[in-house]
Protein backbone atom coordinates (compact mmCIF):
# COMPACT_ATOMS: atom_id res chain seq x y z
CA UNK A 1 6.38 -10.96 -25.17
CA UNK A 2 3.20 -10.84 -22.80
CA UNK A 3 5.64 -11.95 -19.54
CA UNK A 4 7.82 -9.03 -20.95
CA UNK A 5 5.49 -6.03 -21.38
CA UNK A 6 3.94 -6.88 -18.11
CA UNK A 7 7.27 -6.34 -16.28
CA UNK A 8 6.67 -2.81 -16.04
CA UNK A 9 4.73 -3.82 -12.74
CA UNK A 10 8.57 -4.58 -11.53
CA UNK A 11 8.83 -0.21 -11.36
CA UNK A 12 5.18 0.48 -9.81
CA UNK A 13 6.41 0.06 -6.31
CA UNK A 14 3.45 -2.62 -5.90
CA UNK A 15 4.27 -4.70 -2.05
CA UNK A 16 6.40 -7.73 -2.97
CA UNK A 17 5.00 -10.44 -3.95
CA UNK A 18 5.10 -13.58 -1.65
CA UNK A 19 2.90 -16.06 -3.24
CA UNK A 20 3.29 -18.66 -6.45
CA UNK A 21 0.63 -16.22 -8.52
CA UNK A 22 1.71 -12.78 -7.65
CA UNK A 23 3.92 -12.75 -10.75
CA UNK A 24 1.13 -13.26 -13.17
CA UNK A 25 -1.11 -10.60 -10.84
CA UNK A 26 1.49 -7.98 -11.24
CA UNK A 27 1.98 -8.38 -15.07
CA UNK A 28 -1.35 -8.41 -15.27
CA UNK A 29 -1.56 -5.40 -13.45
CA UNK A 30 1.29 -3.52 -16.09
CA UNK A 31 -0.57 -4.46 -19.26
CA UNK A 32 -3.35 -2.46 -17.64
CA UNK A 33 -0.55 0.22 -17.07
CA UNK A 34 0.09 -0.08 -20.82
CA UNK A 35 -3.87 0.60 -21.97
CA UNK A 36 -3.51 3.73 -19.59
CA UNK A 37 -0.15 4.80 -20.61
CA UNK A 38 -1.33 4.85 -24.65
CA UNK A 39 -4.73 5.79 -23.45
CA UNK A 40 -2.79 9.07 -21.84
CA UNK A 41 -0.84 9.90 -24.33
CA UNK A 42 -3.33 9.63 -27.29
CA UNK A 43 -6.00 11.67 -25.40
CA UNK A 44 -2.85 14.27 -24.39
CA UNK A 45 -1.88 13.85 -28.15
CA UNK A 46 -5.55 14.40 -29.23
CA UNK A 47 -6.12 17.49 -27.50
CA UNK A 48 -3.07 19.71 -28.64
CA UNK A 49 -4.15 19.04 -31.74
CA UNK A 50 -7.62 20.07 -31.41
CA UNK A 51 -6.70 22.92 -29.30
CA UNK A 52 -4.37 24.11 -32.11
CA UNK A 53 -6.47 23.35 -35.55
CA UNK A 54 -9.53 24.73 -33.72
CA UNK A 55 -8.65 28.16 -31.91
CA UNK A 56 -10.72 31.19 -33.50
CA UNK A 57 -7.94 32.50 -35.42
CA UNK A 58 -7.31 29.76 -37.71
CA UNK A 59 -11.00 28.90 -37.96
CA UNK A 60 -12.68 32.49 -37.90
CA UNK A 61 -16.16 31.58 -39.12
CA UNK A 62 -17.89 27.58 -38.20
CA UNK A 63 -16.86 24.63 -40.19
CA UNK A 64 -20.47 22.73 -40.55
CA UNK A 65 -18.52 19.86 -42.37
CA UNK A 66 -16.63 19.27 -39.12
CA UNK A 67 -13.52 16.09 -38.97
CA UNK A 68 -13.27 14.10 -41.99
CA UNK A 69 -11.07 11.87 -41.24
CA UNK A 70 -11.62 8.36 -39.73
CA UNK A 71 -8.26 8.52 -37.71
CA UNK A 72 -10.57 9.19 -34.31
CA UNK A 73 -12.29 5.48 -35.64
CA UNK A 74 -9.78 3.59 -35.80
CA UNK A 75 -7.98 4.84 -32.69
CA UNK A 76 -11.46 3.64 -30.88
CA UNK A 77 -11.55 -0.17 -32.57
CA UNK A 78 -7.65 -0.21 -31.88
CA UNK A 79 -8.81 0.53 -27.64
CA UNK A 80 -11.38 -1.82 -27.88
CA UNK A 81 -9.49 -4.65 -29.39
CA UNK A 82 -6.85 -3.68 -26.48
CA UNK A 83 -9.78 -4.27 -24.08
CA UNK A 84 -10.67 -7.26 -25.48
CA UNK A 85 -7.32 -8.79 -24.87
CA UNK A 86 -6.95 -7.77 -21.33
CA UNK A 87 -10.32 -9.07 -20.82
CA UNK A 88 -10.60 -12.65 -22.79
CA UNK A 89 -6.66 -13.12 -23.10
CA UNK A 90 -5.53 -12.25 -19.96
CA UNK A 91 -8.33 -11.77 -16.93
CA UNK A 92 -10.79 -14.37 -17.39
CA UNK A 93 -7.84 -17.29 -17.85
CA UNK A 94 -6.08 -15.75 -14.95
CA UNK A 95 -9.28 -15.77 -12.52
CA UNK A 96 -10.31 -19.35 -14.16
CA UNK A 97 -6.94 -20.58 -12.92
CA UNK A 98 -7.07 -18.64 -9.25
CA UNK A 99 -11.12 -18.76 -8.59
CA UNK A 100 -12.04 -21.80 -10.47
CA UNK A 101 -9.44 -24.91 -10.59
CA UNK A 102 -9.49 -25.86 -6.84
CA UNK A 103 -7.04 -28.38 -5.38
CA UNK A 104 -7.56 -31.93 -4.85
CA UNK A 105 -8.59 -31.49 -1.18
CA UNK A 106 -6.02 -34.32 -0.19
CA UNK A 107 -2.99 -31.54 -1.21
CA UNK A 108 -4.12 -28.65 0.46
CA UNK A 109 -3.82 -27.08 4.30
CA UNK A 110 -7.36 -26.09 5.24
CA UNK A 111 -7.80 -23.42 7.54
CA UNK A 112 -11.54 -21.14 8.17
CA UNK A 113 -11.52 -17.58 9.00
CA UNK A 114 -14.51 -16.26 10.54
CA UNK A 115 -14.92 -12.36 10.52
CA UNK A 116 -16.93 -10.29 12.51
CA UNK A 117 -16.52 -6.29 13.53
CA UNK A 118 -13.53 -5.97 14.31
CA UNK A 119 -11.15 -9.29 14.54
CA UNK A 120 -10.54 -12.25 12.70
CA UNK A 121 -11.09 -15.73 14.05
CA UNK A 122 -8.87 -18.49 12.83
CA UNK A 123 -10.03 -21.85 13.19
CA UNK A 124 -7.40 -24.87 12.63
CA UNK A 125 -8.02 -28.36 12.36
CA UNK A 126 -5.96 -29.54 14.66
CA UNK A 127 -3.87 -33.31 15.17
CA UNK A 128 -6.77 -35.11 13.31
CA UNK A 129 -6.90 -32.44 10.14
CA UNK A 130 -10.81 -32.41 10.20
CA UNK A 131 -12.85 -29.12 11.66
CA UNK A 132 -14.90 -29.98 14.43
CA UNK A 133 -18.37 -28.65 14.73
CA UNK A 134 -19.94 -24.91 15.31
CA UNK A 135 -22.76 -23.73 16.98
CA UNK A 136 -24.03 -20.35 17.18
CA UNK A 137 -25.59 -20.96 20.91
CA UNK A 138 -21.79 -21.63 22.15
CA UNK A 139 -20.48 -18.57 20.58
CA UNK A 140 -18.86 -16.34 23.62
CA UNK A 141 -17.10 -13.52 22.79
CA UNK A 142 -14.58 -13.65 25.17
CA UNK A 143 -13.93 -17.28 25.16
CA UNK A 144 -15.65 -19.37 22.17
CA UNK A 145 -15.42 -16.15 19.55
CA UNK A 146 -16.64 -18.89 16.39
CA UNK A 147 -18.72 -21.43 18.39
CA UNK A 148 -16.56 -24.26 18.49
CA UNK A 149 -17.88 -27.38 19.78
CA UNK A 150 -15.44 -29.11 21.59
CA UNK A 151 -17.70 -32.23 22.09
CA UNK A 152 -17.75 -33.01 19.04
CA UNK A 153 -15.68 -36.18 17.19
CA UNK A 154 -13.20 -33.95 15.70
CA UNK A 155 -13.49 -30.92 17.45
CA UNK A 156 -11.47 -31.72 20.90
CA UNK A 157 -8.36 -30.83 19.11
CA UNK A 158 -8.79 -27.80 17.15
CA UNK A 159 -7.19 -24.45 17.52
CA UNK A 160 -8.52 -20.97 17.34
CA UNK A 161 -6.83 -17.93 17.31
CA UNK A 162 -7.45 -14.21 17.03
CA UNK A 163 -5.98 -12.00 14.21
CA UNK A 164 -3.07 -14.44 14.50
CA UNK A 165 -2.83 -16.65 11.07
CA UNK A 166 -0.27 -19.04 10.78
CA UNK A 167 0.76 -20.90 7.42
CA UNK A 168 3.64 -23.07 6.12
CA UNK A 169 5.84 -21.84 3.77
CA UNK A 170 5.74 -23.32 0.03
CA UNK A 171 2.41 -25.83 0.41
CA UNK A 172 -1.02 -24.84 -1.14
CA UNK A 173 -3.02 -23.52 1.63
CA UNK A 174 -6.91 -23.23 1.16
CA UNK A 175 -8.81 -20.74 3.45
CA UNK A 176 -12.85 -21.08 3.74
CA UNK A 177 -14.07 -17.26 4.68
CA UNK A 178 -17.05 -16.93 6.46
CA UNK A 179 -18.85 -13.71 8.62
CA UNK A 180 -20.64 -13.14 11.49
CA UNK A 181 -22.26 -10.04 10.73
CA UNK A 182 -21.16 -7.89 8.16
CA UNK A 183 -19.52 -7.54 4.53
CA UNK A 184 -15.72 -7.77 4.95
CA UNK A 185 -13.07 -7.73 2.69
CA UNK A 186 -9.79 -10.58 3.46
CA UNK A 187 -6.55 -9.21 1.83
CA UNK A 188 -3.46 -9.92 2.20
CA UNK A 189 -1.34 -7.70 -0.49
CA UNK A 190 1.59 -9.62 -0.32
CA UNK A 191 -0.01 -12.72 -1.28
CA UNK A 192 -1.73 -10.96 -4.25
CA UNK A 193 -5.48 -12.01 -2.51
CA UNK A 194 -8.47 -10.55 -1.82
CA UNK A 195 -11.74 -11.59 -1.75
CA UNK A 196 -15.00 -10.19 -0.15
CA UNK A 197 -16.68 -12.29 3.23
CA UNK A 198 -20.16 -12.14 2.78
CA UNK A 199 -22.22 -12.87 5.74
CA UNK A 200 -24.46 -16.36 5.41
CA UNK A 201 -21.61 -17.69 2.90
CA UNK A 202 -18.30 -19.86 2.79
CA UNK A 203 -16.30 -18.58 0.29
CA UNK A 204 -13.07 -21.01 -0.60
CA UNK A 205 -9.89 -19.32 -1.86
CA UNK A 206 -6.41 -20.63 -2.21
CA UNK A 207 -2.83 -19.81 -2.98
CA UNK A 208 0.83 -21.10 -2.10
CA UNK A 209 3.14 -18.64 0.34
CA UNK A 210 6.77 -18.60 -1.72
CA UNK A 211 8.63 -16.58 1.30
CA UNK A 212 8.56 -17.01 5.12
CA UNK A 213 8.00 -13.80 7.08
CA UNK A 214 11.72 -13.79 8.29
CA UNK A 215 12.64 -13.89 4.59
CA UNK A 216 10.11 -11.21 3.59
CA UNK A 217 11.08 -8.71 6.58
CA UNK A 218 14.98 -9.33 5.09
CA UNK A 219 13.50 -8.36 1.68
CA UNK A 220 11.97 -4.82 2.93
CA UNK A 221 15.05 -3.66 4.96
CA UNK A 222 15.67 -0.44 4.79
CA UNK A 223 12.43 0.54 2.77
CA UNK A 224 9.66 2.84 4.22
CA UNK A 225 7.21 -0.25 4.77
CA UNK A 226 9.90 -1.20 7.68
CA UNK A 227 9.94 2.08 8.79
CA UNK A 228 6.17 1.40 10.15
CA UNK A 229 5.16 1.84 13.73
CA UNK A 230 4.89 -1.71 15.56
CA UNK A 231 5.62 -3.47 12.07
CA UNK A 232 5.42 -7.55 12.62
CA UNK A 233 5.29 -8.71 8.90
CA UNK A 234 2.62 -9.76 6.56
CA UNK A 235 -0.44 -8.26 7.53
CA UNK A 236 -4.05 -9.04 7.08
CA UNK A 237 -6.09 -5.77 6.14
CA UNK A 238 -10.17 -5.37 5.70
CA UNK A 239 -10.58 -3.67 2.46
CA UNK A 240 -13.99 -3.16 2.74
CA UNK A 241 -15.63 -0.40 5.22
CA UNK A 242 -17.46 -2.78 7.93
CA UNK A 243 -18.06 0.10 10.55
CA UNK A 244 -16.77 2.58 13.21
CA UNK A 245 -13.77 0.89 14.06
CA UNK A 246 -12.95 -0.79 10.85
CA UNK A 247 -9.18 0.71 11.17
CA UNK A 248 -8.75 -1.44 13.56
CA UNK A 249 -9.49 -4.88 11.67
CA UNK A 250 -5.84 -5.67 11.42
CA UNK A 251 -4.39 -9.07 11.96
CA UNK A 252 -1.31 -10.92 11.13
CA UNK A 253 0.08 -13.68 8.98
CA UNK A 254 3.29 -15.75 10.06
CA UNK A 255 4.62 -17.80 7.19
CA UNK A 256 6.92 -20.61 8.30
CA UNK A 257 9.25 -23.08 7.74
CA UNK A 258 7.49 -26.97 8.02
CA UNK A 259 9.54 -27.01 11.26
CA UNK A 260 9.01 -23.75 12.46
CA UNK A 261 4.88 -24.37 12.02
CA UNK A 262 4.72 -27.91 13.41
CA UNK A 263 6.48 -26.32 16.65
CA UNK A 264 3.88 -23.73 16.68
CA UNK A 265 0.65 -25.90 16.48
CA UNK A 266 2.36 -28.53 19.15
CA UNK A 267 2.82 -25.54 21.48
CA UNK A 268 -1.07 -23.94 20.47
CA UNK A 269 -1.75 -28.30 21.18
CA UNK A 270 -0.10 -27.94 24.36
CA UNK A 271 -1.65 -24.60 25.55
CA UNK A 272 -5.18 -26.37 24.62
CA UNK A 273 -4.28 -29.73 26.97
CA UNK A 274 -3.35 -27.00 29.82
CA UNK A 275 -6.46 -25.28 29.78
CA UNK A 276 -8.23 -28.61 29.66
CA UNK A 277 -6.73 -30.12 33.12
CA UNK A 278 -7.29 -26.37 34.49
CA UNK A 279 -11.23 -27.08 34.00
């Protein structure tokens, strides 16, 4: 019955979902619609009647007694109880189960995204799966954007890109967030994520992609989100004003197949061992 009432999130032309907990976002999302819809229509309901009962000619003189009737009462304990379910029945198990049960580290595809005004700065782990080291002396923006330390045990391998996020489709991906200067906001509406990057923090979150980007830009064919200038696929959006040029914070995710992203990171591996025997 919950699953079914909160399908009305199917006709709210919300982006499509992409990841394994959109579906229980978006019906959360149309139980809210629900409280709004019955909220609407009582208040609508409400007012007719008070406009009607209570115009001057059918009350010429004050009625000092004013409503008798408790019907206004228990309309009020029937919205709260509402409330309460949304709240305790549906939001706090929901961000218990997103925020709160992390992943056995051992099952999970790490990746840290480092934001600053106006990019985003990927950081992978590389061959070895460990991050090597940062250091905010090394930073350069032009070459060394997060500091990486190549020197470092682990850190000869790792790759960093800009605004350019690759994952695998269908394995649980966790994504430290971190800033160099300001409050940002990651989001990624297809994914159903969004979380806040507050400078002097790493803030974990975590999800599982359901639908590579070739699959998703089949899915929107011939809808107006295709119809978008220079459109490339899932994109990653700053939801939170970080400055002049915050319009411009836009980067872009690439799901995969396991194929497709192991080709990727030995090509971003080979591009690294060229740069090396340039130095």
């Amino acid at each position: 019955m919950v699953e079914y009432l909160g399908r009305i999130s199917d006709h709210l032309r919300l982006p499509v979902g992409s990841s394994s907990h959109s579906g229980l976002i978006d019906s959360m999302i149309g139980w809210v619609h629900w409280l709004m819809i019955l909220l609407f229509i009582g208040w609508g309901i409400y007012l007719i009647i008070a406009v009607t009962k209570f115009r001057s000619k059918s009350n010429p003189k004050a009625d000092y007694n004013g409503v008798q009737s408790h019907v206004s009462q228990y309309a009020e304990i029937g919205v709260i109880i509402f409330e309460a379910f949304l709240l305790i029945g549906l939001s706090l198990p929901l961000w218990a189960q997103l925020k709160t049960s992390f992943p056995p580290s051992d099952e999970v595809h790490e990746i840290r995204v480092v934001a600053q005004q106006f990019a985003w700065n990927i950081h992978y782990p590389g061959a070895d799966g460990k991050f090597g080291k940062t250091n905010i002396e090394l930073v350069d923006e032009v070459t060394n954007p997060i500091g990486l330390d190549r020197n470092t045990p682990n850190g000869s391998d790792d790759i960093v890109s800009i605004n350019q996020l690759h994952l695998p489709v269908n394995k649980q991906v966790m994504i430290h967030l971190s800033s160099k200067d300001v409050i940002h906001s990651f989001s990624l509406p297809e994914m159903r994520v969004k979380q806040d990057v507050v400078p002097g923090m790493t803030i974990p979150i975590y999800f599982t992609p359901t639908m590579t980007s070739a699959e998703f830009l089949n899915e929107i064919k011939g809808t107006q989100r295709e119809k978008k200038e220079n459109w490339k696929g899932y994109e990653i959006a700053c939801a939170q004003l970080c400055g002049n040029s915050h319009y411009k914070m836009v980067g872009y995710l690439t799901v995969e197949t396991d194929l497709e992203y192991d080709t990727w990171l030995a090509e971003m591996s080979e591009e690294l061992d060229d740069d090396e025997d340039d130095w």
